[in-house]
PDB file of N, CA and C in Angstrom:
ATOM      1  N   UNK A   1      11.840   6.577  12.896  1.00  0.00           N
ATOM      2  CA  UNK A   1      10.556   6.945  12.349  1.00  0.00           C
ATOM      3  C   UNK A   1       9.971   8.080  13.174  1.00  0.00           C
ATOM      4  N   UNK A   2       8.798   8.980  12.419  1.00  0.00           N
ATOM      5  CA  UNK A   2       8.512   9.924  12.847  1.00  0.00           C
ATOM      6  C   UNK A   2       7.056   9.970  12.614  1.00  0.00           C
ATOM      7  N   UNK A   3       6.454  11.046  13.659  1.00  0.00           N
ATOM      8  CA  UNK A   3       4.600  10.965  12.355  1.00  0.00           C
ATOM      9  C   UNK A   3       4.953  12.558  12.202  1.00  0.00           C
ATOM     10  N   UNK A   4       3.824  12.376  11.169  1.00  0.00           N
ATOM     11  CA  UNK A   4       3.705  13.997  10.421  1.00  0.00           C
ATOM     12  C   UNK A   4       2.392  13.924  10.101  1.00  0.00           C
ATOM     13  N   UNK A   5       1.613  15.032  10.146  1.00  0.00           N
ATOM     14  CA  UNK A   5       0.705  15.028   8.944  1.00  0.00           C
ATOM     15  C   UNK A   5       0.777  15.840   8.283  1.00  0.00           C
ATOM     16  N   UNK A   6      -0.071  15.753   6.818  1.00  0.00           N
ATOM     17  CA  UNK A   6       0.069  16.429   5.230  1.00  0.00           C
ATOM     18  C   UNK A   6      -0.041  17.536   5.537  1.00  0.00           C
ATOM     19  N   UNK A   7       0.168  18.732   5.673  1.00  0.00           N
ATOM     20  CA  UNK A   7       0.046  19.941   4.857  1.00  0.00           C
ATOM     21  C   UNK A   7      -0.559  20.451   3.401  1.00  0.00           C
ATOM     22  N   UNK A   8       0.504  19.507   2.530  1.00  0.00           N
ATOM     23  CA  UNK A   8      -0.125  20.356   1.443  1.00  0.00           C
ATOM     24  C   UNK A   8       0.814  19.611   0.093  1.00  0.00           C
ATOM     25  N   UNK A   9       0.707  19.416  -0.671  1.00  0.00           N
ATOM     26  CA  UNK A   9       1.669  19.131  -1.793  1.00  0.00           C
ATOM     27  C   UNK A   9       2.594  20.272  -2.597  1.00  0.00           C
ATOM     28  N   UNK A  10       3.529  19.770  -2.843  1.00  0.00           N
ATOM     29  CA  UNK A  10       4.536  20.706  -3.504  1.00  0.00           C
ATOM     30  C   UNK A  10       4.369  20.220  -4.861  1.00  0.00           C
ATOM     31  N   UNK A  11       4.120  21.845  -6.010  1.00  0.00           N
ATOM     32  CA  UNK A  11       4.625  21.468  -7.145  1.00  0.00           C
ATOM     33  C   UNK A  11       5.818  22.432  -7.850  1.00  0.00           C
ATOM     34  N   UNK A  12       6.571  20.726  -8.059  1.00  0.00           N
ATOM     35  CA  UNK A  12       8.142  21.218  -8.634  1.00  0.00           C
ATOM     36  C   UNK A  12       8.204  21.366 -10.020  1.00  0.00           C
ATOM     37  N   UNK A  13       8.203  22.813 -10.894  1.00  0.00           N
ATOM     38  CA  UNK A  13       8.151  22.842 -11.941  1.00  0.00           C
ATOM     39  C   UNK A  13       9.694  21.983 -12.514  1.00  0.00           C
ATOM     40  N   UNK A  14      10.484  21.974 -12.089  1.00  0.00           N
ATOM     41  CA  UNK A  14      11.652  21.302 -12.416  1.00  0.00           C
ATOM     42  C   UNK A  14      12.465  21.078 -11.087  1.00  0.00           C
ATOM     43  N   UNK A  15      13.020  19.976 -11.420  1.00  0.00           N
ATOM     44  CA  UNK A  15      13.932  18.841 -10.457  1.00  0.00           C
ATOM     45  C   UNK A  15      15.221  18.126 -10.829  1.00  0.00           C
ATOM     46  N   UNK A  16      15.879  18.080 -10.149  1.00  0.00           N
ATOM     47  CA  UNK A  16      16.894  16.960 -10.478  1.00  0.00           C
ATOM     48  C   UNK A  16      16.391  15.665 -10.889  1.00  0.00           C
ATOM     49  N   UNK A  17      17.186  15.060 -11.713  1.00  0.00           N
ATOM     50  CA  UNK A  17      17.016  13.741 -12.316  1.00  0.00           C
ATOM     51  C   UNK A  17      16.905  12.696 -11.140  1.00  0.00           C
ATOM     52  N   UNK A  18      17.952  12.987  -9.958  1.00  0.00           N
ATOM     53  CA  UNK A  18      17.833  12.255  -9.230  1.00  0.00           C
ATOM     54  C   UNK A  18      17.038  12.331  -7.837  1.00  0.00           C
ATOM     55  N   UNK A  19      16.485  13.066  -8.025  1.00  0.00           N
ATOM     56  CA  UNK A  19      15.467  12.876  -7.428  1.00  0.00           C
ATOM     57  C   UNK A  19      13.976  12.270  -7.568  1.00  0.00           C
ATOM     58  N   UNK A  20      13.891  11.922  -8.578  1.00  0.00           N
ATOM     59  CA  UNK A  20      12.859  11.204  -9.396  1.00  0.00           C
ATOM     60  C   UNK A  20      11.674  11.847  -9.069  1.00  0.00           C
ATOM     61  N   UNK A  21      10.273  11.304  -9.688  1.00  0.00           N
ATOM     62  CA  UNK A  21       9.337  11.748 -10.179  1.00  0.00           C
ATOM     63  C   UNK A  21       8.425  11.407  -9.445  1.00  0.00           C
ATOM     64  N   UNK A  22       8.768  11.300  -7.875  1.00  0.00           N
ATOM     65  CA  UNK A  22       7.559  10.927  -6.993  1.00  0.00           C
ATOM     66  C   UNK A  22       6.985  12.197  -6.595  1.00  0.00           C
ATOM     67  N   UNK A  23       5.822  12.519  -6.181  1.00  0.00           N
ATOM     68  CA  UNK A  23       4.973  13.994  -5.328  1.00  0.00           C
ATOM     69  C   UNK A  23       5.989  14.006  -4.212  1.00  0.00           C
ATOM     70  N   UNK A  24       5.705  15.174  -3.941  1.00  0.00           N
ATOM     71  CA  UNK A  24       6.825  15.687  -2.414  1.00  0.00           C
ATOM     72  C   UNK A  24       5.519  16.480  -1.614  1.00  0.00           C
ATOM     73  N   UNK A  25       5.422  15.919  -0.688  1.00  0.00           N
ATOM     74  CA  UNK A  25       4.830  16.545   0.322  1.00  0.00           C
ATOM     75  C   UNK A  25       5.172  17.737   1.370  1.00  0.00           C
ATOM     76  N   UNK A  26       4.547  18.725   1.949  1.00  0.00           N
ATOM     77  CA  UNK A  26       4.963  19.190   2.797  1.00  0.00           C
ATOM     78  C   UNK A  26       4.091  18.506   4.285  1.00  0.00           C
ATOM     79  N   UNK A  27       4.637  18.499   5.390  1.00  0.00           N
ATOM     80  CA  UNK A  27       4.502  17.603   6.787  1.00  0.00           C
ATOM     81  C   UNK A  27       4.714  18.449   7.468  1.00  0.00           C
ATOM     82  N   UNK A  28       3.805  18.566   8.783  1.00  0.00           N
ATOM     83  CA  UNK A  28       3.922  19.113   9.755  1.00  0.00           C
ATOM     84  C   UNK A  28       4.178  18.386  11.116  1.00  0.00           C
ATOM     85  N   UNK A  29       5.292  18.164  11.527  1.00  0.00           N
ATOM     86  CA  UNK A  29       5.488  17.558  12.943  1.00  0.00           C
ATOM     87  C   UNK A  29       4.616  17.720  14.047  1.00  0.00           C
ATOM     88  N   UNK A  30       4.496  16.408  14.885  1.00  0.00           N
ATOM     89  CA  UNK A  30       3.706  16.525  16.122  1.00  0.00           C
ATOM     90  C   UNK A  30       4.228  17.520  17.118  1.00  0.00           C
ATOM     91  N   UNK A  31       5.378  17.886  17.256  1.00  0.00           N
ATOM     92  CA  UNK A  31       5.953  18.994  17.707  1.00  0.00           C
ATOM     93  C   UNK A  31       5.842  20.374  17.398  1.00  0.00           C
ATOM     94  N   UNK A  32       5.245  20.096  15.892  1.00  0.00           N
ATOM     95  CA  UNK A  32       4.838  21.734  14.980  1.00  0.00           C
ATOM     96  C   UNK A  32       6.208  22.467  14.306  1.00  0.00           C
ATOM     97  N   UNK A  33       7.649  21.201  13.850  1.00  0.00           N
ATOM     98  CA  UNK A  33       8.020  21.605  12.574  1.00  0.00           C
ATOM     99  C   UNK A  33       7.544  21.397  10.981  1.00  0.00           C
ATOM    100  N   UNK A  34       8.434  21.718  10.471  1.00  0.00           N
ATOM    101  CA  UNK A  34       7.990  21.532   8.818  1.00  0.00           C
ATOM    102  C   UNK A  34       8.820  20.553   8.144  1.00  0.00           C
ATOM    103  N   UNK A  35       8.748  20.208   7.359  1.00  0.00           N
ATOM    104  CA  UNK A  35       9.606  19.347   6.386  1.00  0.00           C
ATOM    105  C   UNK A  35       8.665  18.936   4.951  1.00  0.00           C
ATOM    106  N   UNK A  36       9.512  18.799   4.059  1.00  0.00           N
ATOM    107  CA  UNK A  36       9.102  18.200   3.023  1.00  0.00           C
ATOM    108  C   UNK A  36       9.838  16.643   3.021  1.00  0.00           C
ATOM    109  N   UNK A  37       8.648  15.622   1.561  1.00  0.00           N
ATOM    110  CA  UNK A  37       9.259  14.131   1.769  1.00  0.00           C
ATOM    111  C   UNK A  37       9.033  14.233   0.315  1.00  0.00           C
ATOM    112  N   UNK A  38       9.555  12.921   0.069  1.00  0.00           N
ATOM    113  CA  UNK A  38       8.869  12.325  -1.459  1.00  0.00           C
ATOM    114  C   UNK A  38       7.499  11.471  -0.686  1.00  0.00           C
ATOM    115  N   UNK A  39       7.200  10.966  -1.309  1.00  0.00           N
ATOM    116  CA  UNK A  39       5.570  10.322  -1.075  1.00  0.00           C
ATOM    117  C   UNK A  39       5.333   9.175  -2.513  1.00  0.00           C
ATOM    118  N   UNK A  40       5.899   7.993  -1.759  1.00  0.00           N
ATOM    119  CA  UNK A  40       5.741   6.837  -2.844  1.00  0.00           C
ATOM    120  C   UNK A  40       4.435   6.126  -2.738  1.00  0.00           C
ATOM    121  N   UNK A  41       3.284   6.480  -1.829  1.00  0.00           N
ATOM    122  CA  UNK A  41       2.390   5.922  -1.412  1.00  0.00           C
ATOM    123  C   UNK A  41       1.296   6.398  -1.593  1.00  0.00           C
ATOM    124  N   UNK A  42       1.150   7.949  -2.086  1.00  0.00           N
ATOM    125  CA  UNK A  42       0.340   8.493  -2.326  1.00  0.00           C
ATOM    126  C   UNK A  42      -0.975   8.838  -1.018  1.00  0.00           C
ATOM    127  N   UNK A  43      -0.088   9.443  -0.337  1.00  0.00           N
ATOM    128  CA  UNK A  43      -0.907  10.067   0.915  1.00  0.00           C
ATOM    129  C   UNK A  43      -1.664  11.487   0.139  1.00  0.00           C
ATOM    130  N   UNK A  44      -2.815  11.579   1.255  1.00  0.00           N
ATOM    131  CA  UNK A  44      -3.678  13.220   1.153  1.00  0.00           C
ATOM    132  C   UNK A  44      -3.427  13.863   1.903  1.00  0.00           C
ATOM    133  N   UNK A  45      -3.876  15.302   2.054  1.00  0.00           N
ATOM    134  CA  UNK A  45      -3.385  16.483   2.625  1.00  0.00           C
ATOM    135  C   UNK A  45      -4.315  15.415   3.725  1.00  0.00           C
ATOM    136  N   UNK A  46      -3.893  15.948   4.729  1.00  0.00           N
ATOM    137  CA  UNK A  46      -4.988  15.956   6.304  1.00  0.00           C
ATOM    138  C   UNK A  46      -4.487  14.509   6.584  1.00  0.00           C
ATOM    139  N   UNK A  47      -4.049  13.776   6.312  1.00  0.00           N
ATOM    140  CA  UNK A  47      -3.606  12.218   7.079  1.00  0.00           C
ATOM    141  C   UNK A  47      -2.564  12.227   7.645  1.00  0.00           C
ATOM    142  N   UNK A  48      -2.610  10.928   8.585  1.00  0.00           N
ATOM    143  CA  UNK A  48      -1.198  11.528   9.719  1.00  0.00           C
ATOM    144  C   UNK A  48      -0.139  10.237   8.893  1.00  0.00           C
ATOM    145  N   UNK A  49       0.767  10.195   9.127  1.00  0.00           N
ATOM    146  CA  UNK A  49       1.645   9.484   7.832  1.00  0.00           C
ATOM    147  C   UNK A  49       2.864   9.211   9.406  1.00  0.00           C
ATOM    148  N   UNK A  50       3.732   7.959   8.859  1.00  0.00           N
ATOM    149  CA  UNK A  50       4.859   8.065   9.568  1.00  0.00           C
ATOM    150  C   UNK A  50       5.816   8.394   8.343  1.00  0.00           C
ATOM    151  N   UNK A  51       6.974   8.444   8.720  1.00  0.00           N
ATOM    152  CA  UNK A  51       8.521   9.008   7.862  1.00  0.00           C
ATOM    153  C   UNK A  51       9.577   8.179   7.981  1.00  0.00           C
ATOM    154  N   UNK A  52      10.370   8.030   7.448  1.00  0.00           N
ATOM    155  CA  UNK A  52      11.445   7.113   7.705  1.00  0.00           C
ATOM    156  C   UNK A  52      12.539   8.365   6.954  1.00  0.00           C
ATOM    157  N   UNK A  53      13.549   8.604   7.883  1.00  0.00           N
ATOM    158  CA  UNK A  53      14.214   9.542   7.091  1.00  0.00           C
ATOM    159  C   UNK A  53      16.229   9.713   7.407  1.00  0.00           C
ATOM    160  N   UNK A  54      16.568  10.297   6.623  1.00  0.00           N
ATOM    161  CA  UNK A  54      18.040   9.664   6.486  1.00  0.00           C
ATOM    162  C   UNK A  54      18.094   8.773   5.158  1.00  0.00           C
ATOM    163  N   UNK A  55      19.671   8.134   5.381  1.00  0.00           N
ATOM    164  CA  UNK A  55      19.814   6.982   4.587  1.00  0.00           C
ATOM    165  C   UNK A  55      18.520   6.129   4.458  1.00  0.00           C
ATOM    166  N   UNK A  56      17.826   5.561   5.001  1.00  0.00           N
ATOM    167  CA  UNK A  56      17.179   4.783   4.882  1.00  0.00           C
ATOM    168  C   UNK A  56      15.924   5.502   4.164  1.00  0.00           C
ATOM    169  N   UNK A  57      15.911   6.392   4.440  1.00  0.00           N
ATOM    170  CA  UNK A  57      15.140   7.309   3.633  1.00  0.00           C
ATOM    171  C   UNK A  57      14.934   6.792   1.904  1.00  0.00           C
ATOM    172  N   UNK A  58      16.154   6.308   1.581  1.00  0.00           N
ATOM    173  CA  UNK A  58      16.281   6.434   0.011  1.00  0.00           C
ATOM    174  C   UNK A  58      15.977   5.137  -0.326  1.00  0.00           C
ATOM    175  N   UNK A  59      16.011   4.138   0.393  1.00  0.00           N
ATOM    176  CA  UNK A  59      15.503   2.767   0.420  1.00  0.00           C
ATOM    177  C   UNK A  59      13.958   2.685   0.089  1.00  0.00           C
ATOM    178  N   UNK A  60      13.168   2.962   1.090  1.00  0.00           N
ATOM    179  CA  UNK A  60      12.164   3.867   1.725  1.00  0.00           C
ATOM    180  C   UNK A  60      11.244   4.190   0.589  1.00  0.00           C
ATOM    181  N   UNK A  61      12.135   4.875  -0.817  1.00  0.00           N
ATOM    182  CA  UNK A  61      11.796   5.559  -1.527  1.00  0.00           C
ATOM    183  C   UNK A  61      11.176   4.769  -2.704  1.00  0.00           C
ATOM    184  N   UNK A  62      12.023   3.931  -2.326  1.00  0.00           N
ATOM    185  CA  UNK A  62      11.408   2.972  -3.462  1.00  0.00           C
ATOM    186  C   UNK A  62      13.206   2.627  -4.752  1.00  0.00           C
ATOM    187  N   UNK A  63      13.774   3.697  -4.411  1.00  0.00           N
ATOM    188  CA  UNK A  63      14.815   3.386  -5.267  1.00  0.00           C
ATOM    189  C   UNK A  63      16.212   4.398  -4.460  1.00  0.00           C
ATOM    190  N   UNK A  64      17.560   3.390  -4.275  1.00  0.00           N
ATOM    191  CA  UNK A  64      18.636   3.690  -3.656  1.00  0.00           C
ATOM    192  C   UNK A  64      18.883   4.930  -3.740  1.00  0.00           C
ATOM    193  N   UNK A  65      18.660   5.878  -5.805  1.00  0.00           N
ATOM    194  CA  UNK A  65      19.442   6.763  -6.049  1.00  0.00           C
ATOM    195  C   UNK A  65      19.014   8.199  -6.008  1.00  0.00           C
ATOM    196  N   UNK A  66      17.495   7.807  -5.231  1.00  0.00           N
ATOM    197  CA  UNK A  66      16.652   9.271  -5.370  1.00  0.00           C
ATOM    198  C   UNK A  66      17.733  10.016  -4.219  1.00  0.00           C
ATOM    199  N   UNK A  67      17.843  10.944  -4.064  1.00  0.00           N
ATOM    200  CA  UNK A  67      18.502  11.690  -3.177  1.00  0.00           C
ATOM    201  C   UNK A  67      17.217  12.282  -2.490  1.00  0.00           C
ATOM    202  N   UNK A  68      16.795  11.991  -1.195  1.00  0.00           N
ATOM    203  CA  UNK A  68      16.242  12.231  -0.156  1.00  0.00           C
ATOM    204  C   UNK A  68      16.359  11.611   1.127  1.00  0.00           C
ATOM    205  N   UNK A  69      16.387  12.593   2.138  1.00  0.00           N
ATOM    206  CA  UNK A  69      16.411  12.912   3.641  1.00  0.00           C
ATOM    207  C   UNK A  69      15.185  12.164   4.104  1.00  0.00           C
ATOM    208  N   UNK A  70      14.268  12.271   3.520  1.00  0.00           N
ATOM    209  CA  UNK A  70      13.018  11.653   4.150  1.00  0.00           C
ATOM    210  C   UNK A  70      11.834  11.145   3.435  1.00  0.00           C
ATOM    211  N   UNK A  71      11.614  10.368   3.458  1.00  0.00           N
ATOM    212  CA  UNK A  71      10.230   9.785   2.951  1.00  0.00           C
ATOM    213  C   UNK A  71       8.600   9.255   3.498  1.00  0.00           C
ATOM    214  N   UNK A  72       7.921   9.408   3.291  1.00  0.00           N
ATOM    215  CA  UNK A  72       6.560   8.734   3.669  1.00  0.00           C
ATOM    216  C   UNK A  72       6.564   7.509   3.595  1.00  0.00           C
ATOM    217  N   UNK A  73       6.391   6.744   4.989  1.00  0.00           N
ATOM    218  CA  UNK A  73       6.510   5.244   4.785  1.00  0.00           C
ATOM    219  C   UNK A  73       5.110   4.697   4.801  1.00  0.00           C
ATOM    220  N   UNK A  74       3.987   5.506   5.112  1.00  0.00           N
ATOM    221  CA  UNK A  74       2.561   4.836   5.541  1.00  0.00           C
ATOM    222  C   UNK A  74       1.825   5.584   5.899  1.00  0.00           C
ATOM    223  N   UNK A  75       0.629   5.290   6.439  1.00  0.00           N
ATOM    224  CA  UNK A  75      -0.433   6.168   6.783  1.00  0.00           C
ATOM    225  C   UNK A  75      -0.876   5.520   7.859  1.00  0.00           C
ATOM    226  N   UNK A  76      -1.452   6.456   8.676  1.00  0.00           N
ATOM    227  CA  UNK A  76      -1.756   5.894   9.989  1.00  0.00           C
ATOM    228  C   UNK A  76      -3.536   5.566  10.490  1.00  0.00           C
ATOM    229  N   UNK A  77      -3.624   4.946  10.445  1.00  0.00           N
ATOM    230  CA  UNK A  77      -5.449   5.259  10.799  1.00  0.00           C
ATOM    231  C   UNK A  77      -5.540   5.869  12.096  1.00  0.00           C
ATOM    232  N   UNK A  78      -6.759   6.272  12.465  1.00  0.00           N
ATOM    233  CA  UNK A  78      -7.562   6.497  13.893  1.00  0.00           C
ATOM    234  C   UNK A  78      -6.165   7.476  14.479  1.00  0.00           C
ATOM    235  N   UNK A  79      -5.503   8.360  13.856  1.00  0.00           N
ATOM    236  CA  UNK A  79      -4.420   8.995  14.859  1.00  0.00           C
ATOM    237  C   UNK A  79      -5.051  10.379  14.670  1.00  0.00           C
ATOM    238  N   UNK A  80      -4.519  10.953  16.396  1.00  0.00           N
ATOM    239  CA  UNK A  80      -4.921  12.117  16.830  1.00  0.00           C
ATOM    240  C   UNK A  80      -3.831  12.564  17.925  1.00  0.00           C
ATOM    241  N   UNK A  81      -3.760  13.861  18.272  1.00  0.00           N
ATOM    242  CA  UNK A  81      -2.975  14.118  18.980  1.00  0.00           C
ATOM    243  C   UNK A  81      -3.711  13.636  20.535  1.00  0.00           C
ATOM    244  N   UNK A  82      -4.515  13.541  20.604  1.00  0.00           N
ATOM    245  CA  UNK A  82      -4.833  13.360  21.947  1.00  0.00           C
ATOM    246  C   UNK A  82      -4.114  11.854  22.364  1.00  0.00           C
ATOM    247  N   UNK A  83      -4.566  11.097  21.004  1.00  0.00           N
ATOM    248  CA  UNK A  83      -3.113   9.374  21.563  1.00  0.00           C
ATOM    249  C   UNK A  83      -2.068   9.579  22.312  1.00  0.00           C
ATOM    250  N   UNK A  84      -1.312  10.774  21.810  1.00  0.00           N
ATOM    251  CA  UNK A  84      -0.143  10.714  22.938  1.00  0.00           C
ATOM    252  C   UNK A  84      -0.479  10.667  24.155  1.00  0.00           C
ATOM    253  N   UNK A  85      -1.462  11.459  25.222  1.00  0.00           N
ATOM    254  CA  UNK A  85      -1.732  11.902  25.985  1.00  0.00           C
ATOM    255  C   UNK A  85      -2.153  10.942  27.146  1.00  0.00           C
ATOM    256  N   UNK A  86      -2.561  10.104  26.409  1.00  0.00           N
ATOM    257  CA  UNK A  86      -2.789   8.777  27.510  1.00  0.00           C
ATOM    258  C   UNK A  86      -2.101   7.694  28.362  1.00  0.00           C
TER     259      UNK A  86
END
């Protein structure tokens, strides 16, 4: 697992079938990379979210056959970067 927070939503005028019909987020790492997820949970831009990503990713997803690397597993309350710091 990882945290991220939202960026921004992606819209996919067209997709693979198997990737199904969840929102895909874009995430910005506590480190300050990028990635996109699916988002079965329906997070907002600005919340810090954890990830579950890989195989388990597709579990994650809500269904075995979506083909994704990573997913949004949750949302985090009260998180800030300063938490690490302590």
């Amino acid at each position: 697992m990882e945290i991220h927070q939202v960026t921004h939503q992606l819209i996919l005028t067209s997709r693979l079938d198997d990737l199904g019909h969840l929102p895909v987020k874009v995430l910005k790492s506590v480190s300050g990379g990028t990635a996109a997820a699916l988002d079965p949970i329906g997070c907002k831009v600005g919340e810090w979210v954890f990830t579950i990503a890989n195989s388990a990713a597709r579990t994650a997803s809500g269904d075995d056959r979506y083909l994704t690397d990573l997913t949004i597993s949750g949302i985090i309350d009260n998180w800030s970067l300063d938490v690490d710091k302590d």
